[in-house]
C-alpha atoms as a PDB file:
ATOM      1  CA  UNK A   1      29.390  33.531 -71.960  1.00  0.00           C
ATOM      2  CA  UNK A   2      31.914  30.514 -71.782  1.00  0.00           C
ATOM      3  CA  UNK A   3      31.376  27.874 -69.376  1.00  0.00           C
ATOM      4  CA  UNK A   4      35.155  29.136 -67.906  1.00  0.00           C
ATOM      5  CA  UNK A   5      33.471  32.509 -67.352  1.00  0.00           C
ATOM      6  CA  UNK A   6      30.711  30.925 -65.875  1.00  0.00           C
ATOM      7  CA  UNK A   7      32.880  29.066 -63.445  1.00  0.00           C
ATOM      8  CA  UNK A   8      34.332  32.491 -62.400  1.00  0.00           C
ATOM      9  CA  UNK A   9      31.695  35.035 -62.157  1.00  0.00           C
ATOM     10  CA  UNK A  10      29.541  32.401 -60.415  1.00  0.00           C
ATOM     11  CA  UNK A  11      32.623  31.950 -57.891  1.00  0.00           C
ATOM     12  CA  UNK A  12      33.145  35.552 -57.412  1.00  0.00           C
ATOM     13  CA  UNK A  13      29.335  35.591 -56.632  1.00  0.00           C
ATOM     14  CA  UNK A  14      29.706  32.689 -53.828  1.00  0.00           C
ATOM     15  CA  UNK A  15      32.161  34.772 -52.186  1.00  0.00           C
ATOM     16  CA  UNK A  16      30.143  37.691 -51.799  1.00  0.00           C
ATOM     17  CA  UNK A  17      27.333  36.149 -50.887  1.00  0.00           C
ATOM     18  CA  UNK A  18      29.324  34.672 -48.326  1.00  0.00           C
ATOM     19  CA  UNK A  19      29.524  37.523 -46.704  1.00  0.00           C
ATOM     20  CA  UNK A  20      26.135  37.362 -45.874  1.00  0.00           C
ATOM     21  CA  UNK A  21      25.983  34.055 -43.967  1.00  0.00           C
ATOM     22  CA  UNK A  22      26.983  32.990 -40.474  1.00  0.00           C
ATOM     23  CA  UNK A  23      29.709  31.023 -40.115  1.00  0.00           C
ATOM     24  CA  UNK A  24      28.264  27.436 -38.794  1.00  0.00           C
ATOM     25  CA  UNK A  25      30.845  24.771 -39.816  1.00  0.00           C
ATOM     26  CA  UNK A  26      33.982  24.933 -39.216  1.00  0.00           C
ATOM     27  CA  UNK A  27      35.731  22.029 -40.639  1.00  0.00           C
ATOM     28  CA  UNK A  28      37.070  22.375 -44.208  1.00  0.00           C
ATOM     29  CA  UNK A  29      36.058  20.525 -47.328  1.00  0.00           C
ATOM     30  CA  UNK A  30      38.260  18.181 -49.130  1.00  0.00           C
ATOM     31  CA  UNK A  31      38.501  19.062 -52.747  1.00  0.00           C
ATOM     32  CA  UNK A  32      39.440  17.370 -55.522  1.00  0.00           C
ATOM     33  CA  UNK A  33      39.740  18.302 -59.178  1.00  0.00           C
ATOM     34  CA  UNK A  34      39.290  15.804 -62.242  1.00  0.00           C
ATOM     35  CA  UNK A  35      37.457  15.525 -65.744  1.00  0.00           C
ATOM     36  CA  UNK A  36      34.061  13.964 -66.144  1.00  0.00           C
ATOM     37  CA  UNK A  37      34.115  11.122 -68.272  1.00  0.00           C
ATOM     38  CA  UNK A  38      30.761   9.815 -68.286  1.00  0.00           C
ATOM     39  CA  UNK A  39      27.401  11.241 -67.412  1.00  0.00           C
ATOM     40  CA  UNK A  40      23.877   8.772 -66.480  1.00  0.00           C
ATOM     41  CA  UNK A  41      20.761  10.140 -66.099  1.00  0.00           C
ATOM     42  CA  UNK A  42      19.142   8.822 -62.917  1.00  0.00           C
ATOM     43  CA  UNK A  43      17.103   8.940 -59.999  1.00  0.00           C
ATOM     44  CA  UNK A  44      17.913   9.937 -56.419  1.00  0.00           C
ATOM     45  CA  UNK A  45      16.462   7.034 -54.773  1.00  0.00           C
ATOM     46  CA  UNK A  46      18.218   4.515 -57.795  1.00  0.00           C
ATOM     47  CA  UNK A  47      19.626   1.450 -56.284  1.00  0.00           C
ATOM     48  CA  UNK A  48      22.934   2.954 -57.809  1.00  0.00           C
ATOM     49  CA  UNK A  49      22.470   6.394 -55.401  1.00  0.00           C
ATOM     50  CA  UNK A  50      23.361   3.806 -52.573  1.00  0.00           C
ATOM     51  CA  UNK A  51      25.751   1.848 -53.959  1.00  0.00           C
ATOM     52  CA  UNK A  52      29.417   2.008 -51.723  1.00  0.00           C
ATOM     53  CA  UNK A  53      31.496   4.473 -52.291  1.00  0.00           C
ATOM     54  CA  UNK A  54      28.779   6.687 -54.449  1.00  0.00           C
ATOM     55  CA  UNK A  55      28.532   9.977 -53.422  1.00  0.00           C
ATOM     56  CA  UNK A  56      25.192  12.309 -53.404  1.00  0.00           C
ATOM     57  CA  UNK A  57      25.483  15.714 -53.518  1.00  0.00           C
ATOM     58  CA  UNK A  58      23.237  18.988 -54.528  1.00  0.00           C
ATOM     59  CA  UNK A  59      19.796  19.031 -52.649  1.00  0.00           C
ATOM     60  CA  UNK A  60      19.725  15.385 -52.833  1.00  0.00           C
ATOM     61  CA  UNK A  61      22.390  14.583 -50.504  1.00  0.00           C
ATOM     62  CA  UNK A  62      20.156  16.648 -47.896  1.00  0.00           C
ATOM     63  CA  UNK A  63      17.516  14.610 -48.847  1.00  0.00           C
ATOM     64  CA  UNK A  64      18.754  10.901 -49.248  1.00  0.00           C
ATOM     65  CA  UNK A  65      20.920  11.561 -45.782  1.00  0.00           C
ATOM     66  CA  UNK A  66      23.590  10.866 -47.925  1.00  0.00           C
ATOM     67  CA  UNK A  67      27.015  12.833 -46.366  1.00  0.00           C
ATOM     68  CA  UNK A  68      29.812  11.369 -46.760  1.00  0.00           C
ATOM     69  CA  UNK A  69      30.939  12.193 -43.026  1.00  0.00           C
ATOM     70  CA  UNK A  70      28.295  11.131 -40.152  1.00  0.00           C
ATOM     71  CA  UNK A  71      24.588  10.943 -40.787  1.00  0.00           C
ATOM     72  CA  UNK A  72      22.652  13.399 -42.483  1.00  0.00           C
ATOM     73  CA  UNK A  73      19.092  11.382 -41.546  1.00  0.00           C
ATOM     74  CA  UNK A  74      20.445  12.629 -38.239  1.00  0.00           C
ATOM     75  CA  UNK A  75      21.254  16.263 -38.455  1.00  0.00           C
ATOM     76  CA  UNK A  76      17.572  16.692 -40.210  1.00  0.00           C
ATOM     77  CA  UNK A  77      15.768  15.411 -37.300  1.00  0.00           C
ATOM     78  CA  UNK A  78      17.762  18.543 -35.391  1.00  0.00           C
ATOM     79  CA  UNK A  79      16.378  20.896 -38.319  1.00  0.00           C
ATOM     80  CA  UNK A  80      13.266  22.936 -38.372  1.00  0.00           C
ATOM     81  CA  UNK A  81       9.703  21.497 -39.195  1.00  0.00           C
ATOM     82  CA  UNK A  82      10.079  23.154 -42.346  1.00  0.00           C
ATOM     83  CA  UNK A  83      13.511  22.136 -43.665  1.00  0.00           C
ATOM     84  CA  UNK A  84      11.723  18.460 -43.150  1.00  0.00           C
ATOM     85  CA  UNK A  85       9.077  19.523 -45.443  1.00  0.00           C
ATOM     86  CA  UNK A  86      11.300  20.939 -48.085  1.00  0.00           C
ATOM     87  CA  UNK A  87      14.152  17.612 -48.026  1.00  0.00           C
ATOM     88  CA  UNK A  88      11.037  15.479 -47.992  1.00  0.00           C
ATOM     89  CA  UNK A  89      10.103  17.109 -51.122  1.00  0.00           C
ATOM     90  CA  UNK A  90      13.580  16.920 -52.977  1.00  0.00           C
ATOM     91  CA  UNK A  91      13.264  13.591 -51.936  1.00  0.00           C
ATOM     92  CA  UNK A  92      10.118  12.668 -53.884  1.00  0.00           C
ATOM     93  CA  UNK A  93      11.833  14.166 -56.749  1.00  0.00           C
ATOM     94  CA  UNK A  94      13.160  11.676 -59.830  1.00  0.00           C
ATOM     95  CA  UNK A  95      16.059  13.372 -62.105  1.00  0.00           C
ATOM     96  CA  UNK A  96      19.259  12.987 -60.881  1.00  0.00           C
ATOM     97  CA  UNK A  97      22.580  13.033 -62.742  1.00  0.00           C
ATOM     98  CA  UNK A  98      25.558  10.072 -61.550  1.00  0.00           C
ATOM     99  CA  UNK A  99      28.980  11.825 -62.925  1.00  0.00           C
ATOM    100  CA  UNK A 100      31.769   9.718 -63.187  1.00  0.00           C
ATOM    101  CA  UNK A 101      34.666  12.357 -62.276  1.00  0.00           C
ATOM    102  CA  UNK A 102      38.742  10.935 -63.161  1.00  0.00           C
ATOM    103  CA  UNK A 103      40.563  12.396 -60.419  1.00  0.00           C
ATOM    104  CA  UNK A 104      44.119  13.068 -61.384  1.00  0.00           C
ATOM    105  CA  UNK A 105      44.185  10.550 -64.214  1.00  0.00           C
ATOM    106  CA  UNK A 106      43.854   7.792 -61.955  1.00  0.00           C
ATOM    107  CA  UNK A 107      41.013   7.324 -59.307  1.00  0.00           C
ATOM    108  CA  UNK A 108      37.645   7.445 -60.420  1.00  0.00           C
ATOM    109  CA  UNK A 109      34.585   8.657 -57.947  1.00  0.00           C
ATOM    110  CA  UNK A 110      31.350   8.527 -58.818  1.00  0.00           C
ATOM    111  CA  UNK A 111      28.699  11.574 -57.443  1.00  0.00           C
ATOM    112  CA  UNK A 112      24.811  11.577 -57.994  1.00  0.00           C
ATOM    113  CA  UNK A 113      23.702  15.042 -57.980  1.00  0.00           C
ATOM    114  CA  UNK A 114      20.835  16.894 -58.804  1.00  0.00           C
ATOM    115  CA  UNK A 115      22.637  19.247 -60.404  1.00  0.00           C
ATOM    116  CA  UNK A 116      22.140  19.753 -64.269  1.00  0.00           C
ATOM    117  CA  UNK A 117      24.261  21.303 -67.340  1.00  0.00           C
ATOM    118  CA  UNK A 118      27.983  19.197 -66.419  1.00  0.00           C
ATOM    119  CA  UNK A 119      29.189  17.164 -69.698  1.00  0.00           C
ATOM    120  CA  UNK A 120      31.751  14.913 -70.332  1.00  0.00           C
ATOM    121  CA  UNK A 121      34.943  16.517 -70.666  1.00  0.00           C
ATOM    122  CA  UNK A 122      34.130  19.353 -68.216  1.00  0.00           C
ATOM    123  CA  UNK A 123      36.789  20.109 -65.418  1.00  0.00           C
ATOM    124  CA  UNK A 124      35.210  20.122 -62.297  1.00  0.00           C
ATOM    125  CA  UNK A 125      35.693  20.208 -58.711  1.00  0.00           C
ATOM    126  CA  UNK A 126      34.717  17.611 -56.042  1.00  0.00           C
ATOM    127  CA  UNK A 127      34.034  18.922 -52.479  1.00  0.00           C
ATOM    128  CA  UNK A 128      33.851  16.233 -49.708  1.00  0.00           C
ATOM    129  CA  UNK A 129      33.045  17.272 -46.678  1.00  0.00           C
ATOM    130  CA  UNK A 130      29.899  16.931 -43.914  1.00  0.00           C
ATOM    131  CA  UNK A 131      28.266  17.398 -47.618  1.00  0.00           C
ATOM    132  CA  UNK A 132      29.525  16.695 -50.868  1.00  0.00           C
ATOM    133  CA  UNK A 133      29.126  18.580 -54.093  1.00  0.00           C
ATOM    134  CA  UNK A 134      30.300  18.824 -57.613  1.00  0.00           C
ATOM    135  CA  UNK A 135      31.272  22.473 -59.047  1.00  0.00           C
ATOM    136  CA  UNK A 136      32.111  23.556 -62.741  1.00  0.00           C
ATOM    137  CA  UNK A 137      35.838  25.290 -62.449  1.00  0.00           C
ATOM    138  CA  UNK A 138      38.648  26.147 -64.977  1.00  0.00           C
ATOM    139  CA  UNK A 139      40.237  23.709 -67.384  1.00  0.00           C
ATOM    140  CA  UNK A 140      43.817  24.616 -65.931  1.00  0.00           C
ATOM    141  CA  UNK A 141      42.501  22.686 -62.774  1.00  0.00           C
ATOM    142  CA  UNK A 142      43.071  19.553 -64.710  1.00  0.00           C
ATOM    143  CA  UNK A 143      45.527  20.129 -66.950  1.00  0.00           C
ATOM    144  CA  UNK A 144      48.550  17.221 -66.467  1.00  0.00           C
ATOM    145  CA  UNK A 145      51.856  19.053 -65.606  1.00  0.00           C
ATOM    146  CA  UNK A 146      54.397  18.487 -68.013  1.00  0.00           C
ATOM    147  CA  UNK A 147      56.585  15.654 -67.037  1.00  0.00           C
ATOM    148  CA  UNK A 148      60.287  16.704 -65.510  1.00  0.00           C
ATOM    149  CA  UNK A 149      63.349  14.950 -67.505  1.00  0.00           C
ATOM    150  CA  UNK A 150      64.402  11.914 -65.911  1.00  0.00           C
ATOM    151  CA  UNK A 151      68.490  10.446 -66.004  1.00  0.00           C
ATOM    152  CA  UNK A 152      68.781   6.662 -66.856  1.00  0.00           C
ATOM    153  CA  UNK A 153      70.021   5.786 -63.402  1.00  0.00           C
ATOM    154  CA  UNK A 154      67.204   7.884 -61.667  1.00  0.00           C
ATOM    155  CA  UNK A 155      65.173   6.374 -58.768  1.00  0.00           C
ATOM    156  CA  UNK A 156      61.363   5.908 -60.067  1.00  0.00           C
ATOM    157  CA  UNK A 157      59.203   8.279 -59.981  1.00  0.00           C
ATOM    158  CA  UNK A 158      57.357   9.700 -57.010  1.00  0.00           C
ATOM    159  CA  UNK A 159      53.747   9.585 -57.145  1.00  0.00           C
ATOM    160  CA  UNK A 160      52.188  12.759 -58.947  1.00  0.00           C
ATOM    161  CA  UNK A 161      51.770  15.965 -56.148  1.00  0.00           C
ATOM    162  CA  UNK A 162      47.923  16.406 -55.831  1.00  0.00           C
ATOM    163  CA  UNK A 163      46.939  20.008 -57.514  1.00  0.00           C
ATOM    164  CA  UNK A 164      46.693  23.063 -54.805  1.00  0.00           C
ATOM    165  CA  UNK A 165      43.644  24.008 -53.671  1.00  0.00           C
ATOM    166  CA  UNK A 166      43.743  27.963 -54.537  1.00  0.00           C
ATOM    167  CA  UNK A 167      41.964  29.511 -51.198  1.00  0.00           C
ATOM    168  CA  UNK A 168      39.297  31.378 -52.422  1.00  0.00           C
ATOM    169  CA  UNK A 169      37.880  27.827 -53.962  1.00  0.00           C
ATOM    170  CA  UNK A 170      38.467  26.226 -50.515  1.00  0.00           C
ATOM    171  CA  UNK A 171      36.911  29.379 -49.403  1.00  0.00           C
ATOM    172  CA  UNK A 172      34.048  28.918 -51.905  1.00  0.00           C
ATOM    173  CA  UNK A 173      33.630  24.900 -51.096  1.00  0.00           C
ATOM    174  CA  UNK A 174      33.102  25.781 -47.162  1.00  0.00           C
ATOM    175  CA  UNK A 175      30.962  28.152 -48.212  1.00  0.00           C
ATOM    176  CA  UNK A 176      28.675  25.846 -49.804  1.00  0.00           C
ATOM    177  CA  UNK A 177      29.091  23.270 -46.311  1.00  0.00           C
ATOM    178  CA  UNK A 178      28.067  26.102 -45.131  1.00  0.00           C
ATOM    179  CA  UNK A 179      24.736  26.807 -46.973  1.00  0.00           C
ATOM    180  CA  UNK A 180      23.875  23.364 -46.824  1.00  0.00           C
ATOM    181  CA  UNK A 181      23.803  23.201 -43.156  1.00  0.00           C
ATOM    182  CA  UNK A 182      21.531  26.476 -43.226  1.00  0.00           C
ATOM    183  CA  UNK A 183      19.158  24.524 -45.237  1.00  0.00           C
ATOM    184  CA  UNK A 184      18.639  22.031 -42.457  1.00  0.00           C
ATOM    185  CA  UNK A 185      18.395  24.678 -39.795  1.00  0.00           C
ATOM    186  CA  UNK A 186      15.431  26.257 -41.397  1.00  0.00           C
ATOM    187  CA  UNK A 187      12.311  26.990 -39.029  1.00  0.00           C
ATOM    188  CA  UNK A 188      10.061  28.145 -41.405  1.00  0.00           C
ATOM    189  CA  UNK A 189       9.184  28.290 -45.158  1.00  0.00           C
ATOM    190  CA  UNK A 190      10.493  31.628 -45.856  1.00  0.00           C
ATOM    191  CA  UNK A 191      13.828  30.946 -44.310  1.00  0.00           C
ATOM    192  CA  UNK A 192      14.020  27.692 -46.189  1.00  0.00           C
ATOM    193  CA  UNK A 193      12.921  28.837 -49.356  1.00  0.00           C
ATOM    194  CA  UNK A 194      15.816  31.672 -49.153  1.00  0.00           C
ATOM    195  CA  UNK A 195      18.534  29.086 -47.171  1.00  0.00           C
ATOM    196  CA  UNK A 196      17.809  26.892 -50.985  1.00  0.00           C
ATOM    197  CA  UNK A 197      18.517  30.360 -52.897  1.00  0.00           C
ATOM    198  CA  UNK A 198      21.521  30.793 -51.283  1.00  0.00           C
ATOM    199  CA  UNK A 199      22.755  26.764 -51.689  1.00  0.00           C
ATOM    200  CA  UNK A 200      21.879  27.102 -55.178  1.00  0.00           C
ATOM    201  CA  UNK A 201      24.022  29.970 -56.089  1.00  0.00           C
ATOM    202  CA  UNK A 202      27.242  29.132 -53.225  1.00  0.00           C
ATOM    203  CA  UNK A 203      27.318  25.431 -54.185  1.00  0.00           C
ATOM    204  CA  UNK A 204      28.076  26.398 -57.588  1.00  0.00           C
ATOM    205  CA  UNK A 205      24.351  25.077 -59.093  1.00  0.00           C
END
């Protein structure tokens, strides 16, 4: 199967699964699209992971209290005994990946994820939200638009328009906020162990 394919059955299976979880956050993600250009293996507690302006997503982010919007070291101490037990564990993990993702051929963001498999080159999708995460989608997602003709006299330029955001990938990106959340609300093992399932497959991992 190609790694476009990929990106699209695993999509179509975030949105069903959707289906299946509560709606707990309301507010939107913020997403992105750009091409990874360079990919360092890490840890989640490197000195890089907290370097300004780095970004931690996957499990990690949970566990580092690493959002990008308020404190996540906050919202676990609201979560169950057992979503403290399983963070604390992804914490004591070491691989993590730091992908350096080119957003529109100009700004560059750096995310350290525990997520494995991305490459240089790949398109991909940055969600920023209460969480952030990084998500495999199709190549057209970064593909430059062709530049319109231009008369001598013209004013300059406008800066580029950022790509849409088709909905069922916003759809799929709150989805994941979503997920994440449920993963700190878990009150016991069983319903964390199935709240990580369900994070794995909607946050695109």
């Amino acid at each position: 199967m190609s790694r476009t394919a990929f990106a699209y059955t695993s999509m179509a299976a975030s949105l069903l699964a959707l289906t299946m979880i509560p709606a707990t956050a309301e507010a939107q993600s913020r997403v992105q699209y750009g091409r990874i250009t360079n990919v360092v293996a890490t840890t989640v507690n490197n000195q890089s992971a907290q370097t300004a302006g780095t970004l931690v997503g996957g499990l990690a982010g949970l566990a580092t209290g690493s959002g990008q919007s308020g404190s996540n070291r906050a919202l676990r101490t609201l979560g169950g005994a057992a979503a403290g037990r399983g963070v604390g564990t992804v914490a004591g993990r070491e691989q993590a990946f730091e992908y350096t993702v080119l957003i529109g051929g100009k700004t560059t963001v750096r995310i350290v994820s525990d997520q494995v498999g991305k490459r240089v080159g790949d398109c991909v999708a940055v969600e920023q939200g209460q969480f952030n995460n990084i998500r495999l989608v199709s190549d057209a997602r970064c593909a430059a638009p062709a530049p319109a003709p231009r008369p001598a006299a013209a004013a300059p330029a406008a800066a580029p328009t950022p790509v849409a955001v088709p909905a069922a990938e916003m759809e799929a990106a709150t989805a994941c906020e979503q997920a994440k959340q449920q993963v700190l609300n878990a009150a016991t093992d069983d319903a964390f162990a199935l709240a990580e399932r369900r994070m794995r497959l909607l946050c695109g991992e």
